[in-house]
N, C-alpha and C. Protein backbone atom coordinates (compact mmCIF):
# COMPACT_ATOMS: atom_id res chain seq x y z
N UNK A 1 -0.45 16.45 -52.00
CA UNK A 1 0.04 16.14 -50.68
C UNK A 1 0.68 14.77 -50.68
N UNK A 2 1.75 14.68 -50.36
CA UNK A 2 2.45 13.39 -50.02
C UNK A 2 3.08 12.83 -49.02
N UNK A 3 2.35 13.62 -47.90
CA UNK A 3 2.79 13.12 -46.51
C UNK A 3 1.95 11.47 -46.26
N UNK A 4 2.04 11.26 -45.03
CA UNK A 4 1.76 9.88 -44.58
C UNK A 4 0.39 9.23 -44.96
N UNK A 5 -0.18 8.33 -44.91
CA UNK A 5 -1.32 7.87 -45.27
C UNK A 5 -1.89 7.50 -44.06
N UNK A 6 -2.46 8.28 -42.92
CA UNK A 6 -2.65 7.06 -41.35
C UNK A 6 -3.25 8.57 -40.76
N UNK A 7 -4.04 8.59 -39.71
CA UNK A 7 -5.19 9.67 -39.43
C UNK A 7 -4.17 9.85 -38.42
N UNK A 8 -4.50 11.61 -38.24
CA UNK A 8 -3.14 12.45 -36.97
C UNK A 8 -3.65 11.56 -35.52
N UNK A 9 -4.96 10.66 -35.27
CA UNK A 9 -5.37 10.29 -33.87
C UNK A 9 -4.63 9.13 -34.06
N UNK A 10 -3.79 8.27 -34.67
CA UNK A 10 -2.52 7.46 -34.50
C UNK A 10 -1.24 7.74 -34.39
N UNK A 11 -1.29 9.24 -34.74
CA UNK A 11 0.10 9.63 -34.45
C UNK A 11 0.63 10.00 -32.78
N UNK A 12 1.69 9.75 -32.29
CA UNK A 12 2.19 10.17 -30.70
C UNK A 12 2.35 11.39 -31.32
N UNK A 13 2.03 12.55 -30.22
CA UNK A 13 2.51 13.96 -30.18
C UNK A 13 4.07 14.65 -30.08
N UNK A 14 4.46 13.21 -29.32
CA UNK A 14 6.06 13.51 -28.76
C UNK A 14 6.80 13.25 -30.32
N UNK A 15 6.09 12.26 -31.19
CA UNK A 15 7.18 11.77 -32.80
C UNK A 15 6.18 11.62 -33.82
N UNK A 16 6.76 11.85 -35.00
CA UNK A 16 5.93 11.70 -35.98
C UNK A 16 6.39 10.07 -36.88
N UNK A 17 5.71 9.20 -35.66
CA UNK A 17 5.88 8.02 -35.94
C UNK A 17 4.83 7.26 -35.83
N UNK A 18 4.07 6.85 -36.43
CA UNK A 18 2.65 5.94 -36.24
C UNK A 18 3.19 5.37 -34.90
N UNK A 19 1.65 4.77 -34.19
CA UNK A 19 1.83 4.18 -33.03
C UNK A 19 0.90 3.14 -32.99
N UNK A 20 1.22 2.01 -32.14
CA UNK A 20 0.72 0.89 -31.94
C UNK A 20 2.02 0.00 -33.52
N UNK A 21 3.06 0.13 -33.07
CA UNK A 21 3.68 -0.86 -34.26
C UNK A 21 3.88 -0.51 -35.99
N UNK A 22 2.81 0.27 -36.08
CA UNK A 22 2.72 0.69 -37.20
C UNK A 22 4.12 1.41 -37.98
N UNK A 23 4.66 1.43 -38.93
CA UNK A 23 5.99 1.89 -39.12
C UNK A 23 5.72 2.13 -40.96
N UNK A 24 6.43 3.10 -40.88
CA UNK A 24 6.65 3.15 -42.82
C UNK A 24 7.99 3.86 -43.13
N UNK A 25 8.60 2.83 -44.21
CA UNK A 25 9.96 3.32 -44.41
C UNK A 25 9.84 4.49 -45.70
N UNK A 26 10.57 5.30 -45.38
CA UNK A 26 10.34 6.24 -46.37
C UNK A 26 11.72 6.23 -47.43
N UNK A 27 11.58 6.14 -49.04
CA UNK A 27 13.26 6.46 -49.41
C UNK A 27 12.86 7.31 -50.63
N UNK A 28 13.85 8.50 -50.77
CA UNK A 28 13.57 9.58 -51.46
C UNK A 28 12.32 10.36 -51.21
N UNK A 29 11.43 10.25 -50.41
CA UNK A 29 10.09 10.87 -50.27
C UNK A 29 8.84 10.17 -50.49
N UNK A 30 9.39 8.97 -51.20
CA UNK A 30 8.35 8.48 -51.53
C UNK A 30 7.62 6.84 -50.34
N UNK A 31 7.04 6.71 -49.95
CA UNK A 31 6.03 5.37 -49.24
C UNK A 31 6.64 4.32 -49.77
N UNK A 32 7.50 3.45 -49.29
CA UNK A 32 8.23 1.99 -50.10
C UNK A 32 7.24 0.87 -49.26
N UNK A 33 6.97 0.89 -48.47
CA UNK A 33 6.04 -0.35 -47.71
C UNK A 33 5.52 0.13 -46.64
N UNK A 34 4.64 -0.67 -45.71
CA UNK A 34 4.27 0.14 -44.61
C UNK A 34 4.33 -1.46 -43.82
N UNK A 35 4.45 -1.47 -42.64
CA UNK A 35 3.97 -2.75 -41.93
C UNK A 35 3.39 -2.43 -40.51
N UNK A 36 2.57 -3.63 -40.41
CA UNK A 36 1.94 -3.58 -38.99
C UNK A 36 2.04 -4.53 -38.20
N UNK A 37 2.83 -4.98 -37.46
CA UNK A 37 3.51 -6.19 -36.22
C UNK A 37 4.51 -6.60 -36.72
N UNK A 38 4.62 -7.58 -38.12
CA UNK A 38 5.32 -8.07 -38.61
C UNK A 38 6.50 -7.02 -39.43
N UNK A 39 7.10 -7.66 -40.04
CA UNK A 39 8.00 -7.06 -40.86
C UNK A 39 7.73 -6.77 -42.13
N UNK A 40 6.77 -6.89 -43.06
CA UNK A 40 6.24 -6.90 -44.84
C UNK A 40 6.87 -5.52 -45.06
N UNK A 41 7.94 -5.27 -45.82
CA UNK A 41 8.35 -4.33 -46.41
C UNK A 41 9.01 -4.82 -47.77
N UNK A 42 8.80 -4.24 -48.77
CA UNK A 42 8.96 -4.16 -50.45
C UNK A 42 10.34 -4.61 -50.01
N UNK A 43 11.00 -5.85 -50.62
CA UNK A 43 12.59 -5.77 -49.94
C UNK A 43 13.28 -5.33 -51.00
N UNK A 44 14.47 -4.78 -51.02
CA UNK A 44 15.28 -3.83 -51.88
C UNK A 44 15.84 -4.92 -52.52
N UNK A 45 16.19 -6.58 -51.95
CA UNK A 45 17.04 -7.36 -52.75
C UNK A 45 16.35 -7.70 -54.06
N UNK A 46 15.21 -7.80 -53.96
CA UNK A 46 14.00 -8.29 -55.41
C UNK A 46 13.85 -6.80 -56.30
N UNK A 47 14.18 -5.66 -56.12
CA UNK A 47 13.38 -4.62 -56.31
C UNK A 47 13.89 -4.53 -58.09
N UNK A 48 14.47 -4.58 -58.23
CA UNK A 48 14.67 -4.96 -59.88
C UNK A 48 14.07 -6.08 -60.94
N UNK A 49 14.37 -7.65 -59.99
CA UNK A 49 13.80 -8.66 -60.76
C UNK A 49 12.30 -8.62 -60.77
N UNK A 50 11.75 -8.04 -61.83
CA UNK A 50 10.22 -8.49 -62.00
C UNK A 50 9.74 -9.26 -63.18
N UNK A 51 9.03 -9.79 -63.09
CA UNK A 51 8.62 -10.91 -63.84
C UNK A 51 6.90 -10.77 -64.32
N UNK A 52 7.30 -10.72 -65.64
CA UNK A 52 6.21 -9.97 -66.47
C UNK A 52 4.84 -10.73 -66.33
N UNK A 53 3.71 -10.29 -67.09
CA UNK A 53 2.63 -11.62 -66.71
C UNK A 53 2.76 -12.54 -67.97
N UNK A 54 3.27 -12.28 -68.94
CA UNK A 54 3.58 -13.43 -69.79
C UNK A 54 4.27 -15.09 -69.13
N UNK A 55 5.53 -14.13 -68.73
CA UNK A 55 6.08 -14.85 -67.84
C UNK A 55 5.75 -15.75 -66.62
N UNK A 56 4.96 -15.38 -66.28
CA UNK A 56 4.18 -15.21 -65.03
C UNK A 56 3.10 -17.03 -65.33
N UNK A 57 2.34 -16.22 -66.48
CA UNK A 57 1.79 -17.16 -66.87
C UNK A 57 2.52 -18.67 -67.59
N UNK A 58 3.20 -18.46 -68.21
CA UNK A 58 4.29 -19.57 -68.74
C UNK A 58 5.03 -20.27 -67.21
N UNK A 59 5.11 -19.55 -66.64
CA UNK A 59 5.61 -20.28 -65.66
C UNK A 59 4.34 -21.22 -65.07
N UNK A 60 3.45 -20.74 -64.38
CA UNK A 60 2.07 -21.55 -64.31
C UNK A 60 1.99 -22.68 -65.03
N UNK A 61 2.23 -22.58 -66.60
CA UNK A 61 1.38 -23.63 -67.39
C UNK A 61 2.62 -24.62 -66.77
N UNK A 62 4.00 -23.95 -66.84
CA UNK A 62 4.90 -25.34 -66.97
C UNK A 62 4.71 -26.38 -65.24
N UNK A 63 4.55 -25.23 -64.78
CA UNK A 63 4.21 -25.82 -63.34
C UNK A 63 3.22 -27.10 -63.27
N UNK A 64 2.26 -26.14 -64.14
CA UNK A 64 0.97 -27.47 -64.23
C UNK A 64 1.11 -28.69 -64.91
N UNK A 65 1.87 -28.50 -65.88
CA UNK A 65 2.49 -29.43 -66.86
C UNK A 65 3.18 -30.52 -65.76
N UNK A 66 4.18 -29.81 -65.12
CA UNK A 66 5.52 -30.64 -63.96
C UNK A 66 4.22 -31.55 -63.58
N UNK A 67 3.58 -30.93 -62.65
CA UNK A 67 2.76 -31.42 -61.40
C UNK A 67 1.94 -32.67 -62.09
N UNK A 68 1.27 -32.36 -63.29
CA UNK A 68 0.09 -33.23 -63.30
C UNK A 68 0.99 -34.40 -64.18
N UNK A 69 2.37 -34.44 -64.86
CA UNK A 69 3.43 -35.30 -65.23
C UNK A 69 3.74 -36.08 -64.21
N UNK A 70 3.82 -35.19 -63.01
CA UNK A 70 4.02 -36.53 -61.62
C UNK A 70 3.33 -37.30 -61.04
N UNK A 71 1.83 -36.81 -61.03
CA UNK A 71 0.78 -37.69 -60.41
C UNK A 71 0.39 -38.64 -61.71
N UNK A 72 0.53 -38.47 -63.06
CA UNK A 72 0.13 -39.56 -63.58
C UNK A 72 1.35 -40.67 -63.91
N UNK A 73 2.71 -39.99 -63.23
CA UNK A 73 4.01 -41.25 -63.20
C UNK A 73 3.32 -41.77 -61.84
N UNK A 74 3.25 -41.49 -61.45
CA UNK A 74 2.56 -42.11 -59.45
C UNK A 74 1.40 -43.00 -59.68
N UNK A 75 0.73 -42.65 -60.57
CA UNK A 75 -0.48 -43.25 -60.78
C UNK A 75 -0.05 -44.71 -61.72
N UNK A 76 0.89 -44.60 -62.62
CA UNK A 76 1.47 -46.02 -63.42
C UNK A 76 2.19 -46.66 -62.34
N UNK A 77 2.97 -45.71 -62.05
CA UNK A 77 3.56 -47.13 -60.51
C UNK A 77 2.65 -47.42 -59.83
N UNK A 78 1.65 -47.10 -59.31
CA UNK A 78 0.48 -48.06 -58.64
C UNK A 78 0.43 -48.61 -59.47
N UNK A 79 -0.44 -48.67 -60.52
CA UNK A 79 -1.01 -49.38 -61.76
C UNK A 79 -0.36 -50.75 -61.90
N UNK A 80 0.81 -50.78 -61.97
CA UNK A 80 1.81 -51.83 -62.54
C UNK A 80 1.94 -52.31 -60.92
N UNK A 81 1.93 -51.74 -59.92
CA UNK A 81 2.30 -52.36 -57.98
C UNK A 81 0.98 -53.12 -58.14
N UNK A 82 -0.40 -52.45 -58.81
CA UNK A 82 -1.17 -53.40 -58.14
C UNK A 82 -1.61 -54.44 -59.50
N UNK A 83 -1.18 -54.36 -60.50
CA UNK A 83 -1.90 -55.28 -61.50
C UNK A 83 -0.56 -56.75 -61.29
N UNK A 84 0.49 -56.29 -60.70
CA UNK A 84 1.43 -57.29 -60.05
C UNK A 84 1.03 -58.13 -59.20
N UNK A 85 0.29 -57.62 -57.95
CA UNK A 85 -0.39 -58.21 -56.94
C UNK A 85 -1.82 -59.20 -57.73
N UNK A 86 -2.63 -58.45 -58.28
CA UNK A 86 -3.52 -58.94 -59.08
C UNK A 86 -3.17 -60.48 -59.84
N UNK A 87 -1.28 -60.35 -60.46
CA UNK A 87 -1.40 -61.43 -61.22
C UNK A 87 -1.14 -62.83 -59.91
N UNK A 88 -0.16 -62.18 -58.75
CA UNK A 88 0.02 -63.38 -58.11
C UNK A 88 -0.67 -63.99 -57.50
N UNK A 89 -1.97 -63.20 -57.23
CA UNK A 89 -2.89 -63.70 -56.45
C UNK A 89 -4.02 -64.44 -57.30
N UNK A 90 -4.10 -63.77 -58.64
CA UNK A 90 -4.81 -65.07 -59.16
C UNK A 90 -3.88 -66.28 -59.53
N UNK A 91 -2.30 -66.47 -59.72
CA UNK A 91 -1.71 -67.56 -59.44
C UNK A 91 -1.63 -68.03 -58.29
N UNK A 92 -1.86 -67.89 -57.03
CA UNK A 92 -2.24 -68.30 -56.00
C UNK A 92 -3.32 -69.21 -56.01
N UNK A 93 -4.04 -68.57 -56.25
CA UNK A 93 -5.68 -68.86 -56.48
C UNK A 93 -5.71 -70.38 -57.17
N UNK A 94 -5.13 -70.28 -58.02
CA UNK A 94 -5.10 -71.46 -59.21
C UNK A 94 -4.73 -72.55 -58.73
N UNK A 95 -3.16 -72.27 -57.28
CA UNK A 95 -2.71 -73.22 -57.25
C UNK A 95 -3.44 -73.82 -56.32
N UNK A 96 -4.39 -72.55 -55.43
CA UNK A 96 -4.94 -73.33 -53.96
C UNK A 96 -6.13 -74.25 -54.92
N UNK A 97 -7.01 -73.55 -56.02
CA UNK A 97 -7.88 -74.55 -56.78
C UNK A 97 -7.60 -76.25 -57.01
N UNK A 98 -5.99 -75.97 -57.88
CA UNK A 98 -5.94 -77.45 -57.71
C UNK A 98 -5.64 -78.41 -56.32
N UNK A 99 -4.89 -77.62 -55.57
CA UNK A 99 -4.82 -78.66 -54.66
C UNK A 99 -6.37 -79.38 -53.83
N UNK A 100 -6.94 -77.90 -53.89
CA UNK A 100 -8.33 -78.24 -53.24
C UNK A 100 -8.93 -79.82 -53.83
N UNK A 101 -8.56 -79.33 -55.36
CA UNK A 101 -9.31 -80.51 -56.64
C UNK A 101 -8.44 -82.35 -56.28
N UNK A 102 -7.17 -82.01 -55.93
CA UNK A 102 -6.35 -82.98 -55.95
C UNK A 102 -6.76 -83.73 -54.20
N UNK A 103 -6.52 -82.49 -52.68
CA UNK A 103 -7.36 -83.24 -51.67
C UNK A 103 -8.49 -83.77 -52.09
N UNK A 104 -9.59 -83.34 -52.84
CA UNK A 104 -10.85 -83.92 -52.72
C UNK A 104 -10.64 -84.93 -53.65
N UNK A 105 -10.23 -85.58 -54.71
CA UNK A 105 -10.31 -87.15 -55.46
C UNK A 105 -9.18 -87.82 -54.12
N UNK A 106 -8.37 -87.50 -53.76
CA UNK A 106 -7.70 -88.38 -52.66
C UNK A 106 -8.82 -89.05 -51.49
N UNK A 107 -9.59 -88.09 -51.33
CA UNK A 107 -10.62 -88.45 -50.22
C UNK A 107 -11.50 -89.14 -50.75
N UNK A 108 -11.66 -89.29 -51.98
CA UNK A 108 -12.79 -90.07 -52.68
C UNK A 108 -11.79 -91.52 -53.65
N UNK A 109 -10.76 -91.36 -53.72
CA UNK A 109 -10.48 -92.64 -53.98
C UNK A 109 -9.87 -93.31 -52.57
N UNK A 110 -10.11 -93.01 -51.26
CA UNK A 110 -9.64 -93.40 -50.04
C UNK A 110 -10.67 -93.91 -49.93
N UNK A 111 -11.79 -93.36 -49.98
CA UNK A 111 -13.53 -93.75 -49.55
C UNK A 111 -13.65 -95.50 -50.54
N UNK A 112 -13.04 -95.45 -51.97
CA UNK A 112 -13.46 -96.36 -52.57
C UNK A 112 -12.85 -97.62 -52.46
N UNK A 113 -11.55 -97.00 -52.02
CA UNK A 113 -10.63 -98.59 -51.23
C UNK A 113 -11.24 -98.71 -50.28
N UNK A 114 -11.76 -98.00 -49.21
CA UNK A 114 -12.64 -98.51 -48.38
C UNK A 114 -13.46 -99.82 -48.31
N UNK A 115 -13.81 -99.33 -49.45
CA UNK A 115 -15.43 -100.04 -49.64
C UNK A 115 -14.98 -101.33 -50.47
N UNK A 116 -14.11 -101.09 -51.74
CA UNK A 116 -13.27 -101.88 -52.75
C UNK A 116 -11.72 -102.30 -52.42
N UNK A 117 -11.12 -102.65 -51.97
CA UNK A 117 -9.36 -102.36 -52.06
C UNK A 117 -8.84 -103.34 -53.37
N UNK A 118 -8.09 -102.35 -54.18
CA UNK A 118 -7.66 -103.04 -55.42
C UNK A 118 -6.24 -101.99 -55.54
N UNK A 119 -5.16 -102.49 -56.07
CA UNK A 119 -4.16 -102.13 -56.59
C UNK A 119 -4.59 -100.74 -57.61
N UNK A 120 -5.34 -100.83 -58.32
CA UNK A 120 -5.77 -99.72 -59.39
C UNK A 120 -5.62 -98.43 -58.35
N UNK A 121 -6.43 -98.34 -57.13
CA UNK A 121 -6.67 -97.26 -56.17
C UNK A 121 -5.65 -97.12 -55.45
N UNK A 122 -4.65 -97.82 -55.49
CA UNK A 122 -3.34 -97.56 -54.50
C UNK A 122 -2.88 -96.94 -55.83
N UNK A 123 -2.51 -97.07 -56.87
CA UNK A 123 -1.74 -96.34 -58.04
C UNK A 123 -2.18 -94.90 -58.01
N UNK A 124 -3.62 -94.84 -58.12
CA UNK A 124 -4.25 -93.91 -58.29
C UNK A 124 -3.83 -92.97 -56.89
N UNK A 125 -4.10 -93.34 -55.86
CA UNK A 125 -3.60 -92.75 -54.79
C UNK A 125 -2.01 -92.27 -54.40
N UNK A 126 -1.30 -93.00 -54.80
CA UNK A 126 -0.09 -92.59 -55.05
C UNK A 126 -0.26 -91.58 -55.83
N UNK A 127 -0.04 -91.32 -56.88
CA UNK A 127 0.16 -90.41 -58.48
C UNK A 127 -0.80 -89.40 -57.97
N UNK A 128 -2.03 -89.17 -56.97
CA UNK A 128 -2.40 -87.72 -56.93
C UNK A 128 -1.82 -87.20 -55.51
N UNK A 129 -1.42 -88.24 -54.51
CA UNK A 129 -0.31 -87.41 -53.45
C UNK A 129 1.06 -87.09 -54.54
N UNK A 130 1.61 -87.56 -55.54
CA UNK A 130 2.93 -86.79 -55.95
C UNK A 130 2.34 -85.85 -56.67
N UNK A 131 0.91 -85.91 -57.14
CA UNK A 131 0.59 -84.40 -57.71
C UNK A 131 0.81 -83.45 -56.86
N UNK A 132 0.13 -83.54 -55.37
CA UNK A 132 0.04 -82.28 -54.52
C UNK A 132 0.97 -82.48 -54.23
N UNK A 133 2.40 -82.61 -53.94
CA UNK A 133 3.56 -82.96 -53.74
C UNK A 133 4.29 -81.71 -54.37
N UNK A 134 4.10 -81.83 -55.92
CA UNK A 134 4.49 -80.41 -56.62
C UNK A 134 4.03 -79.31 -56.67
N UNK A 135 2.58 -79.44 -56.06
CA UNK A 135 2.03 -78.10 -56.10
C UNK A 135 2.17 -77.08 -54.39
C-alpha cells in the first residue's frame, strides 16, 4: 500500500487533503515531504547535491580546525594587548617610585637646612629638584 501516511479521522470528506494545515506533495507517486504550518519540504533545488559522510566529516574537522585557529589568534592579541599594558604600567610604576624617592630626600634635606643652612644643602637641593624635573 502506498497511499498517504495520516489516519482517515484527519482527512475532510469533501477532499482528500489532510486537514488542520497538514499538506504532502506527491511527485511520481511517491511521498517527497510532508509539512505541518510551516513550509519543510525536500526542496528540488538541493535534490542532487549530496554530500557523503566522509565528506561530511572532513568538512567538520576543517571547521574545527578554522574555529579553534581563530580563538587561539584572539587569544595572542590579548596576550600581546595585555602583556603591553603590563609593561607600561610597571614603567609607570618605576617612574612614580623614583619620584616618590626624589620628593622624600627633598623633604629631608629641607628639614636639615632647617636645622643647619650650608651651601652643601642648597646644591644638594637644587640637583634633586632637576632630578624630578626629568622624571
Amino acid at each position: 500500500m502506498s497511499g498517504p501516511r495520516f489516519s482517515r479521522a484527519a482527512v475532510r470528506p469533501d477532499r482528500d487533503v489532510p486537514a488542520v494545515g497538514v499538506e504532502q506533495t506527491y511527485l511520481r507517486g511517491k511521498t517527497r515531504g510532508a509539512t505541518i504550518g510551516n513550509q519543510w519540504t525536500s526542496s528540488l533545488l538541493f535534490r542532487g547535491c549530496r554530500v557523503g559522510l566522509r565528506d561530511q566529516l572532513a568538512l567538520l574537522g576543517i571547521s574545527g580546525v578554522i574555529v579553534t585557529g581563530a580563538i587561539c589568534a584572539a587569544a595572542v592579541l590579548y596576550s600581546s594587548a595585555s602583556q603591553r599594558e603590563s609593561s607600561a604600567s610597571n614603567e609607570f610604576k618605576g617612574h612614580a617610585t623614583v619620584l616618590s624617592q626624589t620628593f622624600m630626600e627633598s623633604g629631608q634635606i629641607a628639614d636639615e637646612f632647617e636645622r643647619k643652612p650650608s651651601e652643601e644643602l642648597v646644591k644638594k637641593h637644587a640637583e634633586n629638584n632637576e632630578h624630578q624635573s626629568r622624571h
